[in-house]
C-alpha atoms as a PDB file:
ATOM      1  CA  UNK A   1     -51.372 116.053 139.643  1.00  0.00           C
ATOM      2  CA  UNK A   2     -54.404 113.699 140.477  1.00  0.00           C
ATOM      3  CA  UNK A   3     -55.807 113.703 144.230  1.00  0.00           C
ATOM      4  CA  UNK A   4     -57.214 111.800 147.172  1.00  0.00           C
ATOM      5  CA  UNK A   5     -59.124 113.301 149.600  1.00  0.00           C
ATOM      6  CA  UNK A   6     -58.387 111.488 152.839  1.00  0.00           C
ATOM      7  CA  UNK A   7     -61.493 111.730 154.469  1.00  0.00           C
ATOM      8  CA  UNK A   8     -63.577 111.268 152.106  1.00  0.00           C
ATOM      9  CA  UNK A   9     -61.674 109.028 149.720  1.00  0.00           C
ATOM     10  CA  UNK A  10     -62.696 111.279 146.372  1.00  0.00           C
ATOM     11  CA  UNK A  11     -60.674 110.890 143.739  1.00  0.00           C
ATOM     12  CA  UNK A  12     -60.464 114.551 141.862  1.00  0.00           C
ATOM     13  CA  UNK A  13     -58.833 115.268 138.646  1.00  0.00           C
ATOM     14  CA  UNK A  14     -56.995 118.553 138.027  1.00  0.00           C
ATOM     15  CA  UNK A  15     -57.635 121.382 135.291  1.00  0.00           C
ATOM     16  CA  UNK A  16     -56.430 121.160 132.289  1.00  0.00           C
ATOM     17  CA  UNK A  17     -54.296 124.388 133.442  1.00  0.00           C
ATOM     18  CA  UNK A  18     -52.124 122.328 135.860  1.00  0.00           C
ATOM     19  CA  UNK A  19     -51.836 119.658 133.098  1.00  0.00           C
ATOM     20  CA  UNK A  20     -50.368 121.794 130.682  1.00  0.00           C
ATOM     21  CA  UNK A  21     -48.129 123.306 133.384  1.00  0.00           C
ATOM     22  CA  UNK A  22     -46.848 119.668 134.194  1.00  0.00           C
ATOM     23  CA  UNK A  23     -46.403 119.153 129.988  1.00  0.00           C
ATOM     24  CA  UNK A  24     -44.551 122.409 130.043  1.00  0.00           C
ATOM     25  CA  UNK A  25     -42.513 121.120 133.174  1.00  0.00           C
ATOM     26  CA  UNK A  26     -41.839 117.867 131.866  1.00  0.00           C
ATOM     27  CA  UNK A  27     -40.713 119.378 128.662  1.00  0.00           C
ATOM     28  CA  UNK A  28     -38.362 121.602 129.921  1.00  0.00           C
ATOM     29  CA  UNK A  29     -36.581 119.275 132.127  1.00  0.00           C
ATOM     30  CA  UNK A  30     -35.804 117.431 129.277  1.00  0.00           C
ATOM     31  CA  UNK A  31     -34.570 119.731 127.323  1.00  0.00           C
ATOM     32  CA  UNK A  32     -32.326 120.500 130.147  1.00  0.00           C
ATOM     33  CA  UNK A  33     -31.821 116.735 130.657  1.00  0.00           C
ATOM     34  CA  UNK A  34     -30.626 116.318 126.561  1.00  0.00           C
ATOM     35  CA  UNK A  35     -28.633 119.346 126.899  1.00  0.00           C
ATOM     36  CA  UNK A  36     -26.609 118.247 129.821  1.00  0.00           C
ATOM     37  CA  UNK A  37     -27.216 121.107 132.273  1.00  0.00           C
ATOM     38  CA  UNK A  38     -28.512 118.852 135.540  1.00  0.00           C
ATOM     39  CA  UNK A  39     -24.565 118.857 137.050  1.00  0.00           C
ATOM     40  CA  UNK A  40     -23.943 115.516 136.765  1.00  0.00           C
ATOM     41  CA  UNK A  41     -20.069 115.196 136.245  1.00  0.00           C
ATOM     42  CA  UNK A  42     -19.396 113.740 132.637  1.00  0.00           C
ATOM     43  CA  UNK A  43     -19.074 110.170 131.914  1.00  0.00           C
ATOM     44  CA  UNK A  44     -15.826 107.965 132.262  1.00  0.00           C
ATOM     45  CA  UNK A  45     -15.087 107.784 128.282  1.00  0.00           C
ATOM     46  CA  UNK A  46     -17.214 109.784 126.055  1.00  0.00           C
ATOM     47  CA  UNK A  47     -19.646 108.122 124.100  1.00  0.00           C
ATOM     48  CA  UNK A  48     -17.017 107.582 121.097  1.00  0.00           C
ATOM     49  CA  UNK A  49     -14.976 105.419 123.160  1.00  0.00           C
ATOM     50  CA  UNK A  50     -17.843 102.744 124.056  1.00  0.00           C
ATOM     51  CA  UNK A  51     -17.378 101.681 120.482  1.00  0.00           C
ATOM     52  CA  UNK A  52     -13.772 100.949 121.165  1.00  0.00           C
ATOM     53  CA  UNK A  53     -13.985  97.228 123.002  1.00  0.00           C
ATOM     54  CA  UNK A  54     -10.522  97.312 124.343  1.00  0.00           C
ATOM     55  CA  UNK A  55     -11.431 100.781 126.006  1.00  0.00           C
ATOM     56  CA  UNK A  56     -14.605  99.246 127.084  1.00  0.00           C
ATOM     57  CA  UNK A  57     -13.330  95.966 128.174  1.00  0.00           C
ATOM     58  CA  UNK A  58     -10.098  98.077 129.993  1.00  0.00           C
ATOM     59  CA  UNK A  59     -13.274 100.254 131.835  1.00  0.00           C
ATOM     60  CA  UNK A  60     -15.174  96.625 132.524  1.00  0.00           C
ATOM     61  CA  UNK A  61     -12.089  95.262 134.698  1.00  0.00           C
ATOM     62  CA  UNK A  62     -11.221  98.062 136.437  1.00  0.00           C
ATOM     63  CA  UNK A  63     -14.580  98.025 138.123  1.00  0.00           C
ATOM     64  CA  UNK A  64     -14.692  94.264 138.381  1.00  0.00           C
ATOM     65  CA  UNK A  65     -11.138  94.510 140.356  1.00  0.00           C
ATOM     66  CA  UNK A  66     -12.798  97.480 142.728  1.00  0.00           C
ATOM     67  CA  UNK A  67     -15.652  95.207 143.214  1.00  0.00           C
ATOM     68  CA  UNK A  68     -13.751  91.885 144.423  1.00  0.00           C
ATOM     69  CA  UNK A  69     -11.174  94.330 146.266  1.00  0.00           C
ATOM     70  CA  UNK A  70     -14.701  95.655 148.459  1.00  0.00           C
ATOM     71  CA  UNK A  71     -16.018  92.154 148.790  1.00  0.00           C
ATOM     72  CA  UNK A  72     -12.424  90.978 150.184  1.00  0.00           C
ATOM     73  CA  UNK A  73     -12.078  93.564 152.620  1.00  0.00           C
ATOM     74  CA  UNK A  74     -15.469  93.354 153.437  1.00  0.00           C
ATOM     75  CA  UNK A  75     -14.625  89.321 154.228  1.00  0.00           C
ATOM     76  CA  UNK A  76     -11.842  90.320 156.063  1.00  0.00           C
ATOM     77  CA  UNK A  77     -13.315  93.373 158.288  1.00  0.00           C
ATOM     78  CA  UNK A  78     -16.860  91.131 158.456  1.00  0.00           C
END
């Protein structure tokens, strides 16, 4: 990671030893990332169903209802 010293307003570059550690970082959070091991709870539909349109369209105006239900009630309570 690149650094500004605040008093003197130097501008220092790291080693190439904390650059490879950040490639090796990077690297292995996406491999974590593509393999799905962050915890994020799976997605509505898998990925299959997206190329359905009445599944996606069925998806599309359930959230448009919970969205005009929220803006209603926040009318109402506002």
């Amino acid at each position: 990671m690149n650094t500004v010293n605040e008093t003197t307003g130097e501008f220092s570059v790291p080693e190439n030893n904390s650059v490879d550690s950040e490639n090796t970082e990077h690297q292995e959070w996406s491999k974590s990332v593509s393999e799905g091991q962050l915890g994020f709870p799976s997605p509505l539909l898998p990925r299959s169903a997206w190329q359905n349109q009445q599944a996606f369209l069925r998806v599309l105006i359930k959230a448009k209802q919970a969205l005009d239900m929220a803006e209603i009630t926040a009318t109402l309570w506002g």
